[in-house]
N, C-alpha and C. Protein backbone atom coordinates (compact mmCIF):
# COMPACT_ATOMS: atom_id res chain seq x y z
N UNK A 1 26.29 -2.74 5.21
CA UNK A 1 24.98 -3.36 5.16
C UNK A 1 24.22 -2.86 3.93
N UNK A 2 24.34 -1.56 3.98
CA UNK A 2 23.26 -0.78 2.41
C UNK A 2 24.36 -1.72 1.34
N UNK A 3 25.52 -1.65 0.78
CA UNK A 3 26.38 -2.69 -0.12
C UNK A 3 25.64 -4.04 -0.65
N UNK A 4 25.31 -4.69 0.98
CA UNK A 4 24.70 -5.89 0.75
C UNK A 4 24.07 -6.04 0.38
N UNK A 5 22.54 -4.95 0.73
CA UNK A 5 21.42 -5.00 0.28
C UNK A 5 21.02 -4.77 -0.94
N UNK A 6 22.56 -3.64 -1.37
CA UNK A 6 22.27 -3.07 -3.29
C UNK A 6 22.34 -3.98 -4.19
N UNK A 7 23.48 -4.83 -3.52
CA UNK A 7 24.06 -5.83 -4.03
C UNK A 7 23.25 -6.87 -4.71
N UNK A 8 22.57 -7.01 -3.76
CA UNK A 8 21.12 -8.57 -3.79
C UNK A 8 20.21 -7.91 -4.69
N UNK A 9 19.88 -6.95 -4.35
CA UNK A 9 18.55 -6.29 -4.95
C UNK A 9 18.83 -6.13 -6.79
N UNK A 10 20.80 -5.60 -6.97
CA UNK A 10 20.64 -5.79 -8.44
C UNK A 10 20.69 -7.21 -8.82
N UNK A 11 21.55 -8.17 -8.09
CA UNK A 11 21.45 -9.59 -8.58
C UNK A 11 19.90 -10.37 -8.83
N UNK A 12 19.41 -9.74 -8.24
CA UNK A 12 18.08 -9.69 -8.06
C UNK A 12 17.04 -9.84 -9.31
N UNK A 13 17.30 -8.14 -9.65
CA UNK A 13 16.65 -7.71 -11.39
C UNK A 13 17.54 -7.81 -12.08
N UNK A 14 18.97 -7.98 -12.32
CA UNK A 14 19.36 -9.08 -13.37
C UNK A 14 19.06 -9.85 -13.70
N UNK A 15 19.13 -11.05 -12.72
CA UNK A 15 18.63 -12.71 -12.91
C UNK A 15 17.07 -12.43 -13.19
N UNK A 16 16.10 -11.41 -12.78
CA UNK A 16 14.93 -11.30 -13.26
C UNK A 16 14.62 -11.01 -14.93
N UNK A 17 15.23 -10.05 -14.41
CA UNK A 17 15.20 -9.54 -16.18
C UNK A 17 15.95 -10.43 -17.18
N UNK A 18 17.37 -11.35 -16.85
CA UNK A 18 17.43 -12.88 -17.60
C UNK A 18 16.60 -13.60 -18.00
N UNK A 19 16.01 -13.93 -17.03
CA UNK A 19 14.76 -15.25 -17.04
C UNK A 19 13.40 -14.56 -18.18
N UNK A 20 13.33 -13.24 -18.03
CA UNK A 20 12.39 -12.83 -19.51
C UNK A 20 12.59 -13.11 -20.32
N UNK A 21 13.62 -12.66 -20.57
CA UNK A 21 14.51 -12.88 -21.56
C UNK A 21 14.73 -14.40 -22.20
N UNK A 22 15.37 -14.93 -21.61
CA UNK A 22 15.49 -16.50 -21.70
C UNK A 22 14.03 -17.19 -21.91
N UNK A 23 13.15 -16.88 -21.13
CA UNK A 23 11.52 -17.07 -21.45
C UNK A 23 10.84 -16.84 -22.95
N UNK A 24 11.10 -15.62 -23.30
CA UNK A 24 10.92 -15.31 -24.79
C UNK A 24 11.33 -15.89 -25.70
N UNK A 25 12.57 -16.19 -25.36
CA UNK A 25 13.14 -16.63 -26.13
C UNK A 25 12.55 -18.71 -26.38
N UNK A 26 12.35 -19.20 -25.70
CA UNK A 26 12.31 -20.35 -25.74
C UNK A 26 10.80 -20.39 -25.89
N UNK A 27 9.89 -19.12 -25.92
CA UNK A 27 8.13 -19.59 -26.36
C UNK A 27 8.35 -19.32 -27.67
N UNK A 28 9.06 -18.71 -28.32
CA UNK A 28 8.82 -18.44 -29.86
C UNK A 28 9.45 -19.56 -30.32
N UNK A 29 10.36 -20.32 -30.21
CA UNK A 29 11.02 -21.59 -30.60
C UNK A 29 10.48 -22.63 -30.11
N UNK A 30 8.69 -22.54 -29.51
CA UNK A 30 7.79 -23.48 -28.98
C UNK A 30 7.26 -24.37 -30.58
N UNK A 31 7.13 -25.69 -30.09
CA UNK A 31 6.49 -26.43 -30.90
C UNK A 31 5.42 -26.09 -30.74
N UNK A 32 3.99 -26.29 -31.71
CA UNK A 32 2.45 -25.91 -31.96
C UNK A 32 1.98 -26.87 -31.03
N UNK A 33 2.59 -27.82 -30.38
CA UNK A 33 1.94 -28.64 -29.13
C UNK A 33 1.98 -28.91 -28.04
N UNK A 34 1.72 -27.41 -27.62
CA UNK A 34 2.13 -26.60 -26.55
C UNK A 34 1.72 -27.63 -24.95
N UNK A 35 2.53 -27.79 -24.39
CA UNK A 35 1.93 -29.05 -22.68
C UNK A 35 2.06 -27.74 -22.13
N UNK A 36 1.33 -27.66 -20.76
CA UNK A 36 0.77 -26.82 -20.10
C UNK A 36 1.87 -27.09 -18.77
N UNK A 37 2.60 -25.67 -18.87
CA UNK A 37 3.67 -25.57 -17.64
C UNK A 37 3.48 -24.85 -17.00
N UNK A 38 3.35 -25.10 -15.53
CA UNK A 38 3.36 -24.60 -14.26
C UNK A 38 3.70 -23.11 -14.36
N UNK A 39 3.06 -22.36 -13.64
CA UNK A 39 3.62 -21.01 -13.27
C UNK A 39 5.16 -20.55 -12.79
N UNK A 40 6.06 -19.63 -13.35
CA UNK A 40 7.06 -19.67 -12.56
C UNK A 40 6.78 -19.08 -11.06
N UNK A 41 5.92 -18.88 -10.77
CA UNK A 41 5.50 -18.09 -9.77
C UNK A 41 5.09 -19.37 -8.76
N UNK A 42 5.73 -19.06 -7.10
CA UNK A 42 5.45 -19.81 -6.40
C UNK A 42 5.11 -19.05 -5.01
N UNK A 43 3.85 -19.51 -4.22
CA UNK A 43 3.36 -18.97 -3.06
C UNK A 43 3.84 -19.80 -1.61
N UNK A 44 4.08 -19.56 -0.46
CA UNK A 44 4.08 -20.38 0.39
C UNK A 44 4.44 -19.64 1.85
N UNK A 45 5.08 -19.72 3.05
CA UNK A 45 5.32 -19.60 4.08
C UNK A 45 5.61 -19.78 5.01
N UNK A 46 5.28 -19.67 6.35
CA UNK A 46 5.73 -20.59 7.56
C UNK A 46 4.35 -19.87 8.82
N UNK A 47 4.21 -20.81 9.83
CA UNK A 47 3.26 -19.97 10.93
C UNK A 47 4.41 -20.65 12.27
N UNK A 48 4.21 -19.86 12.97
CA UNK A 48 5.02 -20.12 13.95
C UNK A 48 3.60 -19.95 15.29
N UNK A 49 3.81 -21.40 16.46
CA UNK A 49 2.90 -21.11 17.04
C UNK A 49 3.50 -21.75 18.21
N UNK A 50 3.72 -21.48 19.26
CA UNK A 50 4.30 -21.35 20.63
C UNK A 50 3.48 -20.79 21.76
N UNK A 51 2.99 -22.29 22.92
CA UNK A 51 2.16 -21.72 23.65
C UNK A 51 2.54 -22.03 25.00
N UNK A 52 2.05 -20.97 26.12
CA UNK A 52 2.68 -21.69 27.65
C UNK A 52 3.36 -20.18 28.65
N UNK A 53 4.43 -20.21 28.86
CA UNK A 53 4.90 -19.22 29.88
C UNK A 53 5.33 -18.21 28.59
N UNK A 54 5.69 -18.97 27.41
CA UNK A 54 6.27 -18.12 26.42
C UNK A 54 5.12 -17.91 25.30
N UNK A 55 4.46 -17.31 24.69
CA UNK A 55 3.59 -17.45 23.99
C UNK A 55 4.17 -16.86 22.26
N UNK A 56 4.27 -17.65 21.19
CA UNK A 56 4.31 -16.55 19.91
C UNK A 56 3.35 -16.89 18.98
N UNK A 57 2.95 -16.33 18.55
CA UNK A 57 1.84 -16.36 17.04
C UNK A 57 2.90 -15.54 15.84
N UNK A 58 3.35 -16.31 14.59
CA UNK A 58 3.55 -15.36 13.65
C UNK A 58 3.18 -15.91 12.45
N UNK A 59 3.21 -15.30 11.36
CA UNK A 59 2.69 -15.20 10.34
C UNK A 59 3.83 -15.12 9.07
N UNK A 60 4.44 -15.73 8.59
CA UNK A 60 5.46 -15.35 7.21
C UNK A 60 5.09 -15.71 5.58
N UNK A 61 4.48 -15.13 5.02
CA UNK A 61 4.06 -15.66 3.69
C UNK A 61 5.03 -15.27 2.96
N UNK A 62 5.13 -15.95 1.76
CA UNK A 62 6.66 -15.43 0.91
C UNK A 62 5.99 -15.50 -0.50
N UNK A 63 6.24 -14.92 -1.54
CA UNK A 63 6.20 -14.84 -3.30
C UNK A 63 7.69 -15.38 -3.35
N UNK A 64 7.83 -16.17 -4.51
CA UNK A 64 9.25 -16.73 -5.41
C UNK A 64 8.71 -16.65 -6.86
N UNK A 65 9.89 -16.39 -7.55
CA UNK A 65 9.36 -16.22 -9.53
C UNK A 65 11.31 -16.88 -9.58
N UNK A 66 10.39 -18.56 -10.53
CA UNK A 66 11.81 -18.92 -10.63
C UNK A 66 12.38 -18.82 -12.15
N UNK A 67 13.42 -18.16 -11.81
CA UNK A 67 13.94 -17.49 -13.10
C UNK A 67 14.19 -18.15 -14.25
N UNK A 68 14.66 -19.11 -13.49
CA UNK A 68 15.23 -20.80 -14.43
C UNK A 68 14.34 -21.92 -13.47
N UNK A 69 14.86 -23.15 -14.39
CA UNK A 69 14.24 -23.99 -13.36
C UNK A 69 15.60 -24.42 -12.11
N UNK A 70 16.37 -23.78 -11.87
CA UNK A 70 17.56 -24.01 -10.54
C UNK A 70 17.60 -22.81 -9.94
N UNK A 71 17.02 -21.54 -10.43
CA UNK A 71 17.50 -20.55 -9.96
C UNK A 71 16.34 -19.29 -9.62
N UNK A 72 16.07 -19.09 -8.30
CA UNK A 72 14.68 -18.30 -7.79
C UNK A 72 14.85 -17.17 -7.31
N UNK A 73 14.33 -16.01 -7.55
CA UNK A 73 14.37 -15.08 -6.34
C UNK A 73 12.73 -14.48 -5.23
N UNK A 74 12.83 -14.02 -4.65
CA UNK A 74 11.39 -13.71 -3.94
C UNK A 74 11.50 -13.06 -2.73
N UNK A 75 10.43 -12.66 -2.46
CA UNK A 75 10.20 -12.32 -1.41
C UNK A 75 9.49 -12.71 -0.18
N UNK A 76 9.70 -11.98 1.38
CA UNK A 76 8.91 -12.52 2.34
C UNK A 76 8.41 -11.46 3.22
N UNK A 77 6.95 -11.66 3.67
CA UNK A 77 6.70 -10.32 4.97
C UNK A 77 6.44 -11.08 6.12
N UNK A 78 6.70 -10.53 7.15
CA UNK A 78 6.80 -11.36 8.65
C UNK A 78 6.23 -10.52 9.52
N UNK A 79 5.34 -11.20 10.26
CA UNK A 79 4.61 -10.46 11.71
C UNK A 79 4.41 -11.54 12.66
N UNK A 80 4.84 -10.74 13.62
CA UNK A 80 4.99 -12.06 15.02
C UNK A 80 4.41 -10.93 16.11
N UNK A 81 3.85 -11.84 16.93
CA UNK A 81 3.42 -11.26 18.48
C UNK A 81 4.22 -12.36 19.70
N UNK A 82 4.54 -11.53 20.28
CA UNK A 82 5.23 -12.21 21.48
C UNK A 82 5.04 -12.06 22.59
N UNK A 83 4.82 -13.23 23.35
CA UNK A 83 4.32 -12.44 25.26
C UNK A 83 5.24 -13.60 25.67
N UNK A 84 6.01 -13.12 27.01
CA UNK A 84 6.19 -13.36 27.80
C UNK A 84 6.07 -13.57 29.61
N UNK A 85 5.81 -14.38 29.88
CA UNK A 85 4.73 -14.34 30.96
C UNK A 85 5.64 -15.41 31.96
N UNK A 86 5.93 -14.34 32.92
CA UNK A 86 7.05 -15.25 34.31
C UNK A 86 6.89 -14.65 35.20
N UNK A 87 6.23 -14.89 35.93
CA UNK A 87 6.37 -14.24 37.61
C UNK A 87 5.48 -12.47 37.33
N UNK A 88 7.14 -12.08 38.22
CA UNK A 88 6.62 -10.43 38.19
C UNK A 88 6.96 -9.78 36.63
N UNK A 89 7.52 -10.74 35.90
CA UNK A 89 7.99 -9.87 34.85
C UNK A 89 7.09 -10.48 33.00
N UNK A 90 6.11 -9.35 32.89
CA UNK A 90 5.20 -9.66 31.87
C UNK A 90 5.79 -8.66 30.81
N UNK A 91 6.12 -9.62 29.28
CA UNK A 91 6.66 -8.39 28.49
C UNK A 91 5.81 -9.00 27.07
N UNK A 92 5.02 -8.15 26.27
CA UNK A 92 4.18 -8.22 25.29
C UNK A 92 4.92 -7.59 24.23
N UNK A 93 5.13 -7.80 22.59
CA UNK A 93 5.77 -7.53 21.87
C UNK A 93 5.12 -7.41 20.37
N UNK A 94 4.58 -7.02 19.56
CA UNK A 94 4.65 -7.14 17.83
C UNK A 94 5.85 -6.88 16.92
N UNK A 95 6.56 -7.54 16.20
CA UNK A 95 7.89 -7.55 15.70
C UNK A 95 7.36 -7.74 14.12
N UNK A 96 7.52 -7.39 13.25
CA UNK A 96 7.53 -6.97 11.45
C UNK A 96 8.63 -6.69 10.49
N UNK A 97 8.72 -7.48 9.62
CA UNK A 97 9.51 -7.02 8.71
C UNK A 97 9.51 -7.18 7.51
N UNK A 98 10.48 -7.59 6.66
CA UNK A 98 10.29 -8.07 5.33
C UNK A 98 11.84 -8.39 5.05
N UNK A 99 12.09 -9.42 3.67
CA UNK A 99 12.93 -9.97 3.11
C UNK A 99 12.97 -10.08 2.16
N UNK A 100 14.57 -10.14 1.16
CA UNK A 100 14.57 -10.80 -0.28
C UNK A 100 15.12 -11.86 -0.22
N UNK A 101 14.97 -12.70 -1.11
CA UNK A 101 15.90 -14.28 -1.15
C UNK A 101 16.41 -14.74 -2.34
N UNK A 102 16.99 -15.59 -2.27
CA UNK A 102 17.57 -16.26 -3.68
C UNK A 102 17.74 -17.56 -2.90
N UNK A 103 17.59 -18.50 -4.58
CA UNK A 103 17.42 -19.98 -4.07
C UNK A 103 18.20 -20.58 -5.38
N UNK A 104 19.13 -21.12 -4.83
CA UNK A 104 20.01 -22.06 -6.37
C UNK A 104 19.61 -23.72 -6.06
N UNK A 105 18.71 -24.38 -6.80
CA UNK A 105 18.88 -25.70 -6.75
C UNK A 105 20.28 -26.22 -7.52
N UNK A 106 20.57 -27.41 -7.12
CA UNK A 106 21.75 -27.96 -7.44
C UNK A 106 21.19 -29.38 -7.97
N UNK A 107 20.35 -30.26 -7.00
CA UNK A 107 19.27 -31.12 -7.42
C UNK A 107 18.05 -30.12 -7.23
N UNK A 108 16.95 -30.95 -7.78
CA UNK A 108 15.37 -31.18 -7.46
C UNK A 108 15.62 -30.61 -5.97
N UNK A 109 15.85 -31.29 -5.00
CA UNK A 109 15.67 -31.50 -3.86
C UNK A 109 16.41 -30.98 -2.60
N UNK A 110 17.45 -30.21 -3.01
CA UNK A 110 18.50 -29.49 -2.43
C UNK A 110 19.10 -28.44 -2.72
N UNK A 111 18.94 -27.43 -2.21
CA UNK A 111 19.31 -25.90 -2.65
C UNK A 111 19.94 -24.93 -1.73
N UNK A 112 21.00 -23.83 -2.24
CA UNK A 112 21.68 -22.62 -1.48
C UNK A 112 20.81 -22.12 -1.26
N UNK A 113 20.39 -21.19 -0.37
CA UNK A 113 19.68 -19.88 0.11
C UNK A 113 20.55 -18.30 0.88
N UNK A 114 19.92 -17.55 0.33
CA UNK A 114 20.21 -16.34 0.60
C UNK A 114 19.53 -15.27 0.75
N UNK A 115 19.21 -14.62 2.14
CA UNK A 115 18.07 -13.72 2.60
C UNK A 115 18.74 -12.51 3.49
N UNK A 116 18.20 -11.57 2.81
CA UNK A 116 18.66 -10.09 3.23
C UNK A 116 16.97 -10.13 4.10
N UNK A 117 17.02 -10.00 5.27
CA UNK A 117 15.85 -9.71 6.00
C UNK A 117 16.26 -8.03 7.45
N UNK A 118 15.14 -7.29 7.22
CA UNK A 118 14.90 -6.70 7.90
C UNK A 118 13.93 -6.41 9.14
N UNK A 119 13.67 -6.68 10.30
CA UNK A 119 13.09 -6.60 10.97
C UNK A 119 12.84 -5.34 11.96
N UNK A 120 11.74 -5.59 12.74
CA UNK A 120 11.56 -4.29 13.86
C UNK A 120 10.93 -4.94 14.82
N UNK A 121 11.92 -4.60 15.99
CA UNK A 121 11.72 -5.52 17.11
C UNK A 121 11.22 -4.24 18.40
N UNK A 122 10.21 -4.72 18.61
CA UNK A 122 9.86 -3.86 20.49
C UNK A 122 10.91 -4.38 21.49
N UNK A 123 11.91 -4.19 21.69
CA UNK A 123 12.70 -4.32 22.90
C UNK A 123 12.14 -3.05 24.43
N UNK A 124 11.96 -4.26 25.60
CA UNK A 124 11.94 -3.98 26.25
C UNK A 124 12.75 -4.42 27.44
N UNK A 125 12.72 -3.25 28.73
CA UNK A 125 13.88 -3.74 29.55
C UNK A 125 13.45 -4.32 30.84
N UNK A 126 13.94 -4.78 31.73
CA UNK A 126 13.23 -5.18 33.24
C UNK A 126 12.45 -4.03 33.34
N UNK A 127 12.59 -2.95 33.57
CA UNK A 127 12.44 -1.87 33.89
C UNK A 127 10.72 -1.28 33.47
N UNK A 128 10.55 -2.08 32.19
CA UNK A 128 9.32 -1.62 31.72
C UNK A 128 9.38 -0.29 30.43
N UNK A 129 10.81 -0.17 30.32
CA UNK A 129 11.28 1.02 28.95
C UNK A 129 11.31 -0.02 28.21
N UNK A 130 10.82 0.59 26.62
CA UNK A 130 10.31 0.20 25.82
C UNK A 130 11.19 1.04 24.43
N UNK A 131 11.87 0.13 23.12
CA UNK A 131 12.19 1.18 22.31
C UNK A 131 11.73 0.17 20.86
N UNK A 132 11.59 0.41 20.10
CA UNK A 132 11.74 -0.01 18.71
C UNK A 132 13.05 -0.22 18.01
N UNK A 133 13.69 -1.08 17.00
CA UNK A 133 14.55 -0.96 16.80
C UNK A 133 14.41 -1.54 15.29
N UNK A 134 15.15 -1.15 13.77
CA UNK A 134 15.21 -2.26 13.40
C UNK A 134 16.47 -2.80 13.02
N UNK A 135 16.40 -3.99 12.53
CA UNK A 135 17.46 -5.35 13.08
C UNK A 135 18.04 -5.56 11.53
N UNK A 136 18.99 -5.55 11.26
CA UNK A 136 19.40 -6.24 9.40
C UNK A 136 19.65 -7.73 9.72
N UNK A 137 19.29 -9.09 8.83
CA UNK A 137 19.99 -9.80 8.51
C UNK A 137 20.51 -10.14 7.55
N UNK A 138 21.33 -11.40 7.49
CA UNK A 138 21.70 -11.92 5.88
C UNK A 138 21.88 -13.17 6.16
N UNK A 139 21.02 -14.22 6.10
CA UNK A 139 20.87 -15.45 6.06
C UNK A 139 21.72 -16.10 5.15
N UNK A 140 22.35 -16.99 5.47
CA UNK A 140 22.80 -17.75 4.30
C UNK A 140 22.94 -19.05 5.04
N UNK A 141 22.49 -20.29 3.94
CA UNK A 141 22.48 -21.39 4.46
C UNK A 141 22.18 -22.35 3.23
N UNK A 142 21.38 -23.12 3.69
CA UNK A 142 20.91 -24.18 2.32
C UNK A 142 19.51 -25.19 2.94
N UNK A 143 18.62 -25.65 2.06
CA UNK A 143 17.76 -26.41 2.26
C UNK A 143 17.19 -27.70 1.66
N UNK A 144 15.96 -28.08 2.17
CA UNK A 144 15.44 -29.36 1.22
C UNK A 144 14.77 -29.54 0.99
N UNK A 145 13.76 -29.89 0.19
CA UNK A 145 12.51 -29.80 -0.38
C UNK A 145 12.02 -31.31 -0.77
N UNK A 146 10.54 -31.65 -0.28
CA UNK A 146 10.07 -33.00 -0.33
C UNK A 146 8.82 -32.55 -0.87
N UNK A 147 8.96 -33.10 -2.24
CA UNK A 147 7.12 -32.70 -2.84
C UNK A 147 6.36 -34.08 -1.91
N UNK A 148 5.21 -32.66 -2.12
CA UNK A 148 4.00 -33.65 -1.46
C UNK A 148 3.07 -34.32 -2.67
N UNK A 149 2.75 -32.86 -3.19
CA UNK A 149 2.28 -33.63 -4.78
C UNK A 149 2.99 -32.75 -5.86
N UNK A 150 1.98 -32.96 -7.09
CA UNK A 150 2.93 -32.09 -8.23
C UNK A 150 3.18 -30.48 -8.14
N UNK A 151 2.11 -30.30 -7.29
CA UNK A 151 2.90 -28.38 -7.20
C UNK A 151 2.65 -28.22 -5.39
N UNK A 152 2.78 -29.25 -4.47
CA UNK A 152 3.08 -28.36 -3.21
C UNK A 152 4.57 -29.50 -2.24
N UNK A 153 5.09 -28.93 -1.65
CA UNK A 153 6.36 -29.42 -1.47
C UNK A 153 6.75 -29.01 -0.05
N UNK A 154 7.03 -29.27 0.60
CA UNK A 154 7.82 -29.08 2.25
C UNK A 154 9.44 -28.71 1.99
N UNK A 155 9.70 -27.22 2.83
CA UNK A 155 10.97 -26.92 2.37
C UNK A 155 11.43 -26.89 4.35
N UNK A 156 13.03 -27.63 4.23
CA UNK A 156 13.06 -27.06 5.71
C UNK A 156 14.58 -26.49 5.36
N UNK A 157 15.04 -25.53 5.47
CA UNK A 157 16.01 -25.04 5.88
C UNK A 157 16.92 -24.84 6.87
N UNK A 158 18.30 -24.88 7.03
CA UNK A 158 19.69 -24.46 8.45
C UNK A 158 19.97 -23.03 7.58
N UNK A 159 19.56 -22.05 8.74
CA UNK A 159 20.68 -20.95 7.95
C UNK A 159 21.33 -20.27 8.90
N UNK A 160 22.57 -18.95 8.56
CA UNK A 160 23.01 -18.76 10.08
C UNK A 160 23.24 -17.62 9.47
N UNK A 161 22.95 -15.98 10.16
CA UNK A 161 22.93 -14.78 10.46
C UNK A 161 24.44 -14.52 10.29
N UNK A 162 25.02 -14.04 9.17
CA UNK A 162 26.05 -13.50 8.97
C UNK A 162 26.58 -11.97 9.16
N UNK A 163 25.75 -11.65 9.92
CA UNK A 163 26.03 -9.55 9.88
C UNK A 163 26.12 -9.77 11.33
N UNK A 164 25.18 -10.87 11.88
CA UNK A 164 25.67 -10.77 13.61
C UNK A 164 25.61 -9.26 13.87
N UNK A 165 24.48 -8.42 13.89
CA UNK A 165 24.34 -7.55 14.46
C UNK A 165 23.58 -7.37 16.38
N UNK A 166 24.45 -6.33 16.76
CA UNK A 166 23.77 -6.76 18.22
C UNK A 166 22.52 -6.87 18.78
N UNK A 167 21.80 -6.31 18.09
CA UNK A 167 20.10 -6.72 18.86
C UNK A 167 19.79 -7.74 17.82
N UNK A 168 20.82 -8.52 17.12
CA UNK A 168 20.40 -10.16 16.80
C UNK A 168 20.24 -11.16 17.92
N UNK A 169 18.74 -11.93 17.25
CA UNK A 169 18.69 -12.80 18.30
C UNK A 169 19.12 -14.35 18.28
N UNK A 170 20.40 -13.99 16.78
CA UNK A 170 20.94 -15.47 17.08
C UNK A 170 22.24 -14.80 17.35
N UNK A 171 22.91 -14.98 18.05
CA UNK A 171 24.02 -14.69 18.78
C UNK A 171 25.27 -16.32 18.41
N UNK A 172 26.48 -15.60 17.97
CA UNK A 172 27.31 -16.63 18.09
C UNK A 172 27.34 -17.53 17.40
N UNK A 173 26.34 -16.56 16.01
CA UNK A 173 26.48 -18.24 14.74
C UNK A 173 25.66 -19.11 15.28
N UNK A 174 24.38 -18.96 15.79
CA UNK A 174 23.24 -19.96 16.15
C UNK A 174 22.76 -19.88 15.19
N UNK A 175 22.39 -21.20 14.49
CA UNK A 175 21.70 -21.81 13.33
C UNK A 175 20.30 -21.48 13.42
N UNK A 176 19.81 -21.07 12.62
CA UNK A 176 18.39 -20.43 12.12
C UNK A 176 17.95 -21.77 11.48
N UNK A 177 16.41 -21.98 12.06
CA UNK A 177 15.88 -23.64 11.24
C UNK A 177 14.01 -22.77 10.74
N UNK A 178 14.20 -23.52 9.68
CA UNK A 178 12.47 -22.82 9.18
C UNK A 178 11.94 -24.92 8.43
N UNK A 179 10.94 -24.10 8.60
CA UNK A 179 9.87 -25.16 7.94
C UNK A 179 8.94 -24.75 7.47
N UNK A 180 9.02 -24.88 5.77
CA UNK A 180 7.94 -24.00 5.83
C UNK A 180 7.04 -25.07 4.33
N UNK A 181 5.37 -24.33 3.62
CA UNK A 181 5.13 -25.25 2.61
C UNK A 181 5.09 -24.31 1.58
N UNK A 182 5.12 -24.93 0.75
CA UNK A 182 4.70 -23.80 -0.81
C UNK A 182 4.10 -24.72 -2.10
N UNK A 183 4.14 -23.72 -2.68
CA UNK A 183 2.13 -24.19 -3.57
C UNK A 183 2.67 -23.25 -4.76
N UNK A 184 3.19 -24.22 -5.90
CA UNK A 184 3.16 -23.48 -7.46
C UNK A 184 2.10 -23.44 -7.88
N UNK A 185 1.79 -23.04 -9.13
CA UNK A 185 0.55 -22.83 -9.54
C UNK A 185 1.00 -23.51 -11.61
């Protein structure tokens, strides 16, 4: 798991430190009539809101800096609250973490994804014992993106938990689905 994570993190500031590079290089070989281009920098997220016997509120905002125009990396922080509410058995939860990602467009509109995410989950038992834990993933999947206008766009993603670790809560190669919006600048 640490492999994986070194792994991403240098592919990471390579392809970062490329895209400077490559950046510099193509403003000094700018024509004097300069058009005004978008930030590589992109903001966006997801809210998750679930109400009833099961209740969740969470929160995921993410940073992306796209290196090229096909090729992104970024980050995400995540906080969720969770209650469960059945009978005799009431279980209340706050779960947090954070993530890196990478995003290869292939079109405009269709792209690989790849997310090293870490979480910390309150597991609790019938019993009312209570422990903390945290959780590794590694997402990998692919998505799609529908601009709404010129800098905000709807991304929904399939991805599926490849480390399958046991206090994962997709079990068995269950497909991970997000929806989320984002806003270049």
């Amino acid at each position: 798991m640490k492999k994986a994570f070194l792994t991403l993190v240098i592919a990471a500031i390579v392809a970062f430190v490329y895209g400077q590079n490559n950046t510099t290089a193509q403003k000094s070989a700018g024509s004097p009539n300069e058009v005004y281009t978008p930030s590589k920098f992109y903001y966006g997220g997801g809210l998750n809101l679930t109400f009833g016997s099961v209740t969740e509120v969470g929160i995921s905002p993410l940073i992306g800096y796209k290196v090229t125009p096909q090729f992104s990396v970024g980050s995400q922080l995540t906080f969720e609250y969770f209650k469960y509410d059945r009978g005799s058995y009431d279980y209340n939860a706050t779960n947090y973490g954070a993530s890196l990602f990478t995003r290869y467009r292939f079109v405009p509109q269709v792209y690989a994804h790849m997310e090293f995410s870490m979480m910390n989950y309150d597991f609790q038992t019938y019993q009312g014992d209570s422990n903390r834990d945290w959780v590794p993933f590694l997402f990998v999947g692919g998505g799609f993106s529908q601009p709404l206008s010129k800098n905000t766009w709807v991304n929904a993603q399939l991805l599926f938990d490849v480390i399958q670790d046991e206090n994962s809560p997709y079990k068995d190669w269950e497909p991970f689905y997000t929806i989320g919006v984002g806003v270049g600048f």
